[in-house]
Structures are given as structure tokens and as C-alpha cells.
N, C-alpha and C. Protein backbone atom coordinates (compact mmCIF):
# COMPACT_ATOMS: atom_id res chain seq x y z
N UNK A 1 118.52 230.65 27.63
CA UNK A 1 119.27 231.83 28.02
C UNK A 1 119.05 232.95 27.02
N UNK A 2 119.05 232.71 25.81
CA UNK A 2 118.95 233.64 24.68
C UNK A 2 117.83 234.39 24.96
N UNK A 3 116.49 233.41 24.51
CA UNK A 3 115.21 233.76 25.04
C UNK A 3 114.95 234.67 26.12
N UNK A 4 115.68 234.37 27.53
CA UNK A 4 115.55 235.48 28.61
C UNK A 4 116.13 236.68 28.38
N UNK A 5 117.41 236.66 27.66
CA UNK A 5 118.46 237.44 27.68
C UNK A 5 117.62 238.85 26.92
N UNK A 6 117.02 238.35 25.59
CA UNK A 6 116.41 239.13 24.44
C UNK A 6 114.89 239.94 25.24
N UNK A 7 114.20 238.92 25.92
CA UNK A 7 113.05 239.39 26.23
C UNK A 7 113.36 240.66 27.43
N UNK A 8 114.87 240.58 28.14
CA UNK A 8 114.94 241.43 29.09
C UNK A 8 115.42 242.71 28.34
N UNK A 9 116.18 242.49 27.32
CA UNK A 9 116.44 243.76 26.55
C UNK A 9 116.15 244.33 25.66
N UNK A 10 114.90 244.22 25.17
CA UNK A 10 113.92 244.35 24.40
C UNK A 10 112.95 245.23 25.44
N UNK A 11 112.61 244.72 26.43
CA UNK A 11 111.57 245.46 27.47
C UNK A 11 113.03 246.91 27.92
N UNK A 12 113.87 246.87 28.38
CA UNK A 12 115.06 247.38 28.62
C UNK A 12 114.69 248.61 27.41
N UNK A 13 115.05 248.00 26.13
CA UNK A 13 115.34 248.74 24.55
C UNK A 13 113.93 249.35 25.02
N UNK A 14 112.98 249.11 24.88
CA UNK A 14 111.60 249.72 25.08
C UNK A 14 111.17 251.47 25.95
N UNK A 15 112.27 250.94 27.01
CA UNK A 15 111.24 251.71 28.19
C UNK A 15 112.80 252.70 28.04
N UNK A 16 113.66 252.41 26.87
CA UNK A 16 115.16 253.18 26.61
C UNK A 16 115.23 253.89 25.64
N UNK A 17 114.09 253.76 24.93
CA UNK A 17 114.19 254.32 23.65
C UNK A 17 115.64 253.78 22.29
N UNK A 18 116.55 252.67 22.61
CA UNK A 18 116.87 252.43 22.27
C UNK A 18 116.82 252.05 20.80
N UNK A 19 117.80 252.05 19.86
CA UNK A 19 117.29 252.27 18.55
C UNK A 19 117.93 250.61 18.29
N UNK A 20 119.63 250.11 18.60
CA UNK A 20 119.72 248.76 18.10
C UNK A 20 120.23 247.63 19.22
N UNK A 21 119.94 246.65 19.44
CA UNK A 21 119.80 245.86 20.64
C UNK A 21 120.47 244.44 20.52
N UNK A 22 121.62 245.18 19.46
CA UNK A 22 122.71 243.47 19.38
C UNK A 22 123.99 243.49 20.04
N UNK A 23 124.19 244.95 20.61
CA UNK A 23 125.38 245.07 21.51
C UNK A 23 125.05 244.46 23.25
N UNK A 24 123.84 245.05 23.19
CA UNK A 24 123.57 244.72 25.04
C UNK A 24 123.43 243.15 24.70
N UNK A 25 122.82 242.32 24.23
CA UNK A 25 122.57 240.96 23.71
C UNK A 25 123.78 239.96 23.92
N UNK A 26 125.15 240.67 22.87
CA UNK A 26 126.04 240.02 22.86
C UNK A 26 126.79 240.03 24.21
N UNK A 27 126.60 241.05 25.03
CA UNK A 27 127.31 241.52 25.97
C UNK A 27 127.11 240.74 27.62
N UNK A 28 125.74 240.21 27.23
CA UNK A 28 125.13 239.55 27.96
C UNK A 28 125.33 237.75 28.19
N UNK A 29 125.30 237.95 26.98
CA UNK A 29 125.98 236.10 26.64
C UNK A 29 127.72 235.35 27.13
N UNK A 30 128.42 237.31 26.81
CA UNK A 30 129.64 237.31 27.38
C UNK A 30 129.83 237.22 28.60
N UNK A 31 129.04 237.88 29.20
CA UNK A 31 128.64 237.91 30.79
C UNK A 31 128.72 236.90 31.36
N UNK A 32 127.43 235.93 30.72
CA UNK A 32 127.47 234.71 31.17
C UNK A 32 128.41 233.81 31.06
N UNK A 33 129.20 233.59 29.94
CA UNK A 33 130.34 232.70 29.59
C UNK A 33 131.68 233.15 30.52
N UNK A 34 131.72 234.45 30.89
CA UNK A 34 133.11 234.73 31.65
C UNK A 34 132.43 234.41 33.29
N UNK A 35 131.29 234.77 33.66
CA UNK A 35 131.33 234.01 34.87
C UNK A 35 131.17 232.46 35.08
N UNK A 36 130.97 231.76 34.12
CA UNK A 36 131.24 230.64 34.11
C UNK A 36 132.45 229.72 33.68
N UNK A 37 133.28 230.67 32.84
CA UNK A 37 134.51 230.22 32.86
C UNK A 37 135.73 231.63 33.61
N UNK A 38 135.41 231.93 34.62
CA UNK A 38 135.59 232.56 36.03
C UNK A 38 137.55 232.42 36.16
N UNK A 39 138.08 231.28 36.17
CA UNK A 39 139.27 231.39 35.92
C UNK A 39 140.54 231.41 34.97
N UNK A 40 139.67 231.29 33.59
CA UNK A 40 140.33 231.25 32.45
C UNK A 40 141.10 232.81 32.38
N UNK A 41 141.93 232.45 31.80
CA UNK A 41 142.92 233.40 31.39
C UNK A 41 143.01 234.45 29.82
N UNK A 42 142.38 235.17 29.18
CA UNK A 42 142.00 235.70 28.38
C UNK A 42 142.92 236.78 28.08
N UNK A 43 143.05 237.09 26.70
CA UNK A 43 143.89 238.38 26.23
C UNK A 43 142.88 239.30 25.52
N UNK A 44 143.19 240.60 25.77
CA UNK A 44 142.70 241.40 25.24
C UNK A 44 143.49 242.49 24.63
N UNK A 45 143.22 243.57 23.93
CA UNK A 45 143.81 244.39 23.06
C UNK A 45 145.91 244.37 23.30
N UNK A 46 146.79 244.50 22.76
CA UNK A 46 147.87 244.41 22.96
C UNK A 46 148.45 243.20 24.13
N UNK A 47 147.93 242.24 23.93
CA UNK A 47 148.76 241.36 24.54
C UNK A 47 147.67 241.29 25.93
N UNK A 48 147.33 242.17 26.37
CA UNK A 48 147.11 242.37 27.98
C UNK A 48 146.08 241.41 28.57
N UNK A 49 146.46 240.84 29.45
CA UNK A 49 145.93 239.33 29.67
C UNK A 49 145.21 239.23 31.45
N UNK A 50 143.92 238.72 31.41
CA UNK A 50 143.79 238.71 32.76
C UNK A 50 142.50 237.48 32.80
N UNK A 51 141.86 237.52 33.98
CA UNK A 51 140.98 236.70 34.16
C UNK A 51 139.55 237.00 33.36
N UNK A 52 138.83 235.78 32.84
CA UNK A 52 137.76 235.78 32.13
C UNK A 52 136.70 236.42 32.84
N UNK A 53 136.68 236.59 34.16
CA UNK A 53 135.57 236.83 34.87
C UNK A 53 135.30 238.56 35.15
N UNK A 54 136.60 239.31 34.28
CA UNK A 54 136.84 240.85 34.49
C UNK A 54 136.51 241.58 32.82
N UNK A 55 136.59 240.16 31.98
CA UNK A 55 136.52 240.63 30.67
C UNK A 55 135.24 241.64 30.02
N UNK A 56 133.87 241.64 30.75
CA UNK A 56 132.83 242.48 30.24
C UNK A 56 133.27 244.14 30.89
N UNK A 57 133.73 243.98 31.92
CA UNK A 57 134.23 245.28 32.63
C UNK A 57 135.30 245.78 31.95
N UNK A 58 136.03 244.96 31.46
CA UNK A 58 136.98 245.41 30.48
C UNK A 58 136.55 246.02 29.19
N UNK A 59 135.73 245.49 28.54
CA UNK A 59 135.18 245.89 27.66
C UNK A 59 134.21 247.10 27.64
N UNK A 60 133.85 247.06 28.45
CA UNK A 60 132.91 248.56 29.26
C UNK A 60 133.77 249.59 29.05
N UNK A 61 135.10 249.32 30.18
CA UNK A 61 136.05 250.57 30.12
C UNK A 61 136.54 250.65 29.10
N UNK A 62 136.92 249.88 28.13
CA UNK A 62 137.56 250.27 26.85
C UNK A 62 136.73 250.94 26.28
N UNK A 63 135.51 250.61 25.61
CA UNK A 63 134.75 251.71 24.86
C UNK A 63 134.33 253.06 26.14
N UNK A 64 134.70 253.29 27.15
CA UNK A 64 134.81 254.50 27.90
C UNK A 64 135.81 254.99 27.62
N UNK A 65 136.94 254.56 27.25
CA UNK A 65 138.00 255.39 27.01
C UNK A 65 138.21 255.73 25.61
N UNK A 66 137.51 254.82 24.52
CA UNK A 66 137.55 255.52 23.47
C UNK A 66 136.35 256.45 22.89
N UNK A 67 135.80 256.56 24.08
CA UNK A 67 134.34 258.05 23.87
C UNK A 67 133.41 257.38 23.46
N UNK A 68 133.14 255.93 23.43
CA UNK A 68 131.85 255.34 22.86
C UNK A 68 130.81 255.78 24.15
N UNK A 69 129.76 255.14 23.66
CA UNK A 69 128.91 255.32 24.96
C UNK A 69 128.77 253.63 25.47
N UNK A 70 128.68 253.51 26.83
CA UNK A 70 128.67 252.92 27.24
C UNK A 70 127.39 251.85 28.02
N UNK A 71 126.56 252.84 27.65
CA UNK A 71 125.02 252.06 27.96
C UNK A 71 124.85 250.81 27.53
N UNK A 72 125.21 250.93 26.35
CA UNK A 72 124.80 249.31 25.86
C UNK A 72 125.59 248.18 26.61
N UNK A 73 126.34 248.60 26.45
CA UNK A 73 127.49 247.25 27.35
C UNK A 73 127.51 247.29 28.96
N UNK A 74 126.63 248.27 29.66
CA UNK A 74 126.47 248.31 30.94
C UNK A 74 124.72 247.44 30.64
N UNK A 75 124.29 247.84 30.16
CA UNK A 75 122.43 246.58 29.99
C UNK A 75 123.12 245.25 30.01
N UNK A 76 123.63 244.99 28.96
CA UNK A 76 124.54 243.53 28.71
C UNK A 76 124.37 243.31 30.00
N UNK A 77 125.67 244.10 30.17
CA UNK A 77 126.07 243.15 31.69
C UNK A 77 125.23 242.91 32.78
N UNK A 78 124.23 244.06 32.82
CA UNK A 78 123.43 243.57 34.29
C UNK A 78 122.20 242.61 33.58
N UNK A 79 121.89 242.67 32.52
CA UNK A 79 120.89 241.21 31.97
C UNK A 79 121.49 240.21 32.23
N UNK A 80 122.97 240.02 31.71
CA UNK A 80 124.16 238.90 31.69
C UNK A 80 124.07 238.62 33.10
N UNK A 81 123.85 239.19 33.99
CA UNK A 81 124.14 239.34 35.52
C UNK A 81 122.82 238.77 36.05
N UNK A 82 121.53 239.53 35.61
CA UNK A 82 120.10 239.14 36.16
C UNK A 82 120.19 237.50 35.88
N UNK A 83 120.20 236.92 34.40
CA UNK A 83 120.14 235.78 34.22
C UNK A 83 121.06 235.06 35.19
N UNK A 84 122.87 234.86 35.17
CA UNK A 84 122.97 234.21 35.90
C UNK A 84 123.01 234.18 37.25
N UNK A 85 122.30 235.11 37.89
CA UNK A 85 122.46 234.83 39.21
C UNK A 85 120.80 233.95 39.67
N UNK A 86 119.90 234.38 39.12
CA UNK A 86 118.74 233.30 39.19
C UNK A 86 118.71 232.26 38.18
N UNK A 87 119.77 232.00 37.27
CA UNK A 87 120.14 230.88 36.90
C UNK A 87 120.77 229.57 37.87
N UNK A 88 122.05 230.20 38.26
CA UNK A 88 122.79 229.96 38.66
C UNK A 88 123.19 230.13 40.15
N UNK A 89 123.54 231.51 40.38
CA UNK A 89 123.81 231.35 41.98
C UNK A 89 122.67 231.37 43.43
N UNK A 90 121.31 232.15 43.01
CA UNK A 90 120.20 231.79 43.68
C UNK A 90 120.12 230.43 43.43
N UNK A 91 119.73 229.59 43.16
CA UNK A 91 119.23 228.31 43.27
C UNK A 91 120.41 227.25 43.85
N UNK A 92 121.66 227.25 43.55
CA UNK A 92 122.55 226.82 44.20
C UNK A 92 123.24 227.31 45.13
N UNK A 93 123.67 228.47 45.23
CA UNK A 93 124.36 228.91 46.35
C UNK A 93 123.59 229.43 47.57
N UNK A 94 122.65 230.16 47.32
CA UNK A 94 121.54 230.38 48.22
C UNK A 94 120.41 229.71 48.60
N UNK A 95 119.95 228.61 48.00
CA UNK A 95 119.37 227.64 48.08
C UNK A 95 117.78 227.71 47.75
N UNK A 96 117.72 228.62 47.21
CA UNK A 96 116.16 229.45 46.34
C UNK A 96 116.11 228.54 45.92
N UNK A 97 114.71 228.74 45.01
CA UNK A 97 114.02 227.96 43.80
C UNK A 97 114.75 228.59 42.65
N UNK A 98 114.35 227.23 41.49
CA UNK A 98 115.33 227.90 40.66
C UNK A 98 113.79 228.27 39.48
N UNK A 99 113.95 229.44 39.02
CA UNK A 99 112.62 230.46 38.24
C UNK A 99 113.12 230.38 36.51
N UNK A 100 114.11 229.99 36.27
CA UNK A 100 114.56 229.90 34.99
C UNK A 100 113.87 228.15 34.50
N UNK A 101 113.81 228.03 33.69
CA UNK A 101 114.29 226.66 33.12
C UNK A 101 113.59 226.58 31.41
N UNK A 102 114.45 225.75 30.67
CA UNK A 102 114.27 225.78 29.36
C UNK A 102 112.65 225.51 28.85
N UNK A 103 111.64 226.32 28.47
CA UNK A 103 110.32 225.61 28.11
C UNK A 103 110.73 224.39 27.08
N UNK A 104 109.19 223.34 27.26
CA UNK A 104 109.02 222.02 26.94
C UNK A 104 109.21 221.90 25.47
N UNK A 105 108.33 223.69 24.73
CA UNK A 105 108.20 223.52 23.54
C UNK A 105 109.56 223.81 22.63
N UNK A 106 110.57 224.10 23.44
CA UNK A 106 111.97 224.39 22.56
C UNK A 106 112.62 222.88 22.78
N UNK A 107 112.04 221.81 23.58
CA UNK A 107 112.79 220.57 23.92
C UNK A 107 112.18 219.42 22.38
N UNK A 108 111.06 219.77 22.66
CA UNK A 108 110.17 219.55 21.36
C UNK A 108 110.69 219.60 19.85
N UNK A 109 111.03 221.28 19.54
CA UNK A 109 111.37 221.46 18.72
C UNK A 109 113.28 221.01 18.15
N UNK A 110 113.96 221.15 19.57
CA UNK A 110 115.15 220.61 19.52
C UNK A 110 115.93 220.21 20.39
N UNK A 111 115.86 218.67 20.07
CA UNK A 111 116.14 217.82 21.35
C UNK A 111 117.17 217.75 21.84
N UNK A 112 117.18 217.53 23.26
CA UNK A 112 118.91 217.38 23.96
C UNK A 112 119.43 216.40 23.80
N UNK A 113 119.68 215.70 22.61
CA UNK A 113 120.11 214.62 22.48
C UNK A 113 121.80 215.04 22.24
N UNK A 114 122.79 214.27 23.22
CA UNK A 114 123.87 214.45 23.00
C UNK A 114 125.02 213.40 22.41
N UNK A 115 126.30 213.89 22.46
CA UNK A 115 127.13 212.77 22.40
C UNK A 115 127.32 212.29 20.08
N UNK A 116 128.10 212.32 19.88
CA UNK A 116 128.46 211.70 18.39
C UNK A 116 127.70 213.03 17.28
N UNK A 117 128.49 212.22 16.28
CA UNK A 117 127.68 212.78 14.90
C UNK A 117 126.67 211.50 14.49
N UNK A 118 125.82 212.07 13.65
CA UNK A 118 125.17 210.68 13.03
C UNK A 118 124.52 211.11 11.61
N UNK A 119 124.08 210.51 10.98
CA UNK A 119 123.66 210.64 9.35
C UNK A 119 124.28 211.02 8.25
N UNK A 120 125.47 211.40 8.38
CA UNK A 120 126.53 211.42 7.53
C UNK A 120 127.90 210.80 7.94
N UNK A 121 129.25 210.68 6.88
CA UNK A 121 130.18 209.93 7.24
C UNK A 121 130.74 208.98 6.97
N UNK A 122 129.89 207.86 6.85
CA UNK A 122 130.19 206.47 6.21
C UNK A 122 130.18 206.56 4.63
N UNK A 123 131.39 205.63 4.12
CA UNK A 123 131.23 206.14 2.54
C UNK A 123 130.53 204.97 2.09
N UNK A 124 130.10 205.26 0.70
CA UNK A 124 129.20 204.38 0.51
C UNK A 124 129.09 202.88 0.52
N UNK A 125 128.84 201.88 0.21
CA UNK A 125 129.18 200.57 0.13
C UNK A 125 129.62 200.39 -1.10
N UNK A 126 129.72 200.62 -1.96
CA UNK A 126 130.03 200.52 -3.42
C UNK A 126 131.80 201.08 -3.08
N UNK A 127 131.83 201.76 -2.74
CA UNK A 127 133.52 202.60 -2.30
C UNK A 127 134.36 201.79 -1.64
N UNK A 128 133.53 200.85 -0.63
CA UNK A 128 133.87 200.03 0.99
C UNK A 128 134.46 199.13 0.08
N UNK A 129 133.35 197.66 -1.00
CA UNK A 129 133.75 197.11 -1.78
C UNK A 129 134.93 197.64 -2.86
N UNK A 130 134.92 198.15 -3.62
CA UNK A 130 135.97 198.43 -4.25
C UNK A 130 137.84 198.51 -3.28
N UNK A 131 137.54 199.30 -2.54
CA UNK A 131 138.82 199.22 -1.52
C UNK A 131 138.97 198.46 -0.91
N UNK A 132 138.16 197.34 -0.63
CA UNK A 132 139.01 195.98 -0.55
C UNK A 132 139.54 195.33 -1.16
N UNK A 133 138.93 195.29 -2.47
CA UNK A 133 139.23 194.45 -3.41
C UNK A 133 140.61 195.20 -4.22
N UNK A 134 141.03 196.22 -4.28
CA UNK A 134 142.57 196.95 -4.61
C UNK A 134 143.25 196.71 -3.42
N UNK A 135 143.47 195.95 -1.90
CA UNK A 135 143.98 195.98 -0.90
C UNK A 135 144.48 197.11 -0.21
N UNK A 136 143.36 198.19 -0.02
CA UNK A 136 143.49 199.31 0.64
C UNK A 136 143.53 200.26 0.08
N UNK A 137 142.77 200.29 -0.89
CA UNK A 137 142.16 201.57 -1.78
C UNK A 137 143.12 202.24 -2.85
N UNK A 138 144.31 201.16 -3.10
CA UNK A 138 144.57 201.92 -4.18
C UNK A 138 145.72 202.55 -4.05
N UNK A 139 146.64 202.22 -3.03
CA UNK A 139 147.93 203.40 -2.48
C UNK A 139 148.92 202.90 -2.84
N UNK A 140 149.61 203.62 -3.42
CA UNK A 140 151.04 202.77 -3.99
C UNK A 140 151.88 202.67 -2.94
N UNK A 141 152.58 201.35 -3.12
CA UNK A 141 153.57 201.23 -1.76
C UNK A 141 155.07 201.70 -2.29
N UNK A 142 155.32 202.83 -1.38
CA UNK A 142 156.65 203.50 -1.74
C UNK A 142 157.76 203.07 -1.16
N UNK A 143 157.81 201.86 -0.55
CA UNK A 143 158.86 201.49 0.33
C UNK A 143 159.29 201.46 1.75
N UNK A 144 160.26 201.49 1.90
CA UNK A 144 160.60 201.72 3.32
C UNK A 144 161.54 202.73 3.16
N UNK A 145 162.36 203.25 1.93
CA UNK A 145 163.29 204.11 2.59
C UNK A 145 164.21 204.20 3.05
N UNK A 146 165.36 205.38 3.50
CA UNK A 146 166.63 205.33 3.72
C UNK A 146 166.65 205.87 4.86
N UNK A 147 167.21 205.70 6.25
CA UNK A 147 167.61 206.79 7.10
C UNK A 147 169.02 207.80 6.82
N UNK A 148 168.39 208.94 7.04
CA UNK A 148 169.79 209.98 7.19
C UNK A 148 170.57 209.83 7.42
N UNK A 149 172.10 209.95 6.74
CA UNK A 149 173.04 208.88 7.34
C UNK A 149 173.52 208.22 6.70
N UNK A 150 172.40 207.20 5.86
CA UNK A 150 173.60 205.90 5.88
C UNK A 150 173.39 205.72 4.45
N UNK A 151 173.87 204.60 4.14
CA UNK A 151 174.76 204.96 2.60
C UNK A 151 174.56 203.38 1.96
């Protein structure tokens, strides 16, 4: 997604004369995350709370109302928009081919391996031994205590 996202606004930044290209970028990623989490409930400036799927439009009009310019966060959104709809709703909802998919050499470089942590965590064996041999590492037993109350 990154990869598409950058290469579309970069050609975009290009033919825009655009000078910095981390607002349309971010704006785009947002894009994607609020139409995919479509019914979440989100707050924005003073409390004001609505659906995730209105939040880039929101953000559009806010920097319209405070005199920013608004180009950048209108690219966002229609890159954010290009990607997922031939991500996402062409290939499933319309029943297209799907024209996106992750190249081999980023699977290569970092694998989809999911699920746990691994290679750190376990303490050493020297630590394991010792805390058995103190019957649980060493914790003083403070008792049981009084309940509130009683006398």
C-alpha cells in the first residue's frame, strides 16, 4: 500500500510542482484505514465525534476553515481512494481482477510470518535455576493479613 500510495504521489508531486509530499501520503493511509474501519466511532477537535469513514473529509474541511490550503489533503484522499477501490472494492464488490498485490521481492525481504513474539523473553537458565532453588525467587511471605473490620 505504501509503495502504491508514494509512487502515485510523487508522479501527482511531479506533474504539481509540489514542493513536500508527507501530508498527501499520510492522508492517504488515513483514507484507507477509515474506509476500512467504516463504522468506528472517532473524536475529533473539541469532543466532536462521528464515524471513521467521514474523518479525511473532516480533516479537509478543517484546514479549509482555518485558511490552510487544501490540496494536499484532497491528493491524499483521492490516492487513499484510487488504492482502495482497486484494492478492495473492484475486485470484490464488482468482481474485476484484482491489479494490486504485494511484489515477491518485499515477501523475500520481509516475511508474513504471523502470530507470537520469538527470540527474546525467556530468562536465562542460570536465573530459572536459582529461583527454584529460593522457592520462588526470593519473595518474602507477608502473610495473610487482616480484613477491615475485625479486631
Amino acid at each position: 500500500m505504501l509503495l502504491f500510495n508514494w509512487t502515485c504521489i510523487v508522479i501527482t508531486g511531479l506533474a504539481m510542482d509540489m514542493q513536500l509530499l508527507m501530508i498527501p501520503l499520510i492522508m492517504s493511509v488515513l483514507y484507507v484505514w477509515a474506509q476500512l474501519n467504516r463504522d468506528m466511532v472517532v473524536s475529533f477537535w473539541f469532543g466532536t465525534r462521528f464515524k471513521a469513514c467521514y474523518l479525511p473529509w473532516v480533516i479537509l474541511g478543517f484546514n479549509y476553515i482555518i485558511g490552510g490550503s487544501v490540496i494536499n489533503e484532497l491528493i491524499g484522499n483521492l490516492v487513499g481512494h484510487l488504492y482502495f477501490f482497486l484494492m478492495f472494492r473492484y475486485p470484490m464488490d464488482l468482481g474485476g481482477r484484482n491489479f494490486l498485490s504485494t511484489p515477491q521481492f518485499l515477501y523475500r525481504w520481509l516475511p508474513s510470518r504471523r502470530g507470537g513474539v520469538s527470540g527474546f523473553g525467556a530468562p536465562p537458565a542460570s536465573m530459572r535455576r536459582a529461583a527454584d532453588q529460593n522457592g520462588g525467587g526470593g519473595r518474602h511471605h507477608w502473610g495473610q493479613g487482616f480484613r477491615l473490620g475485625d479486631q
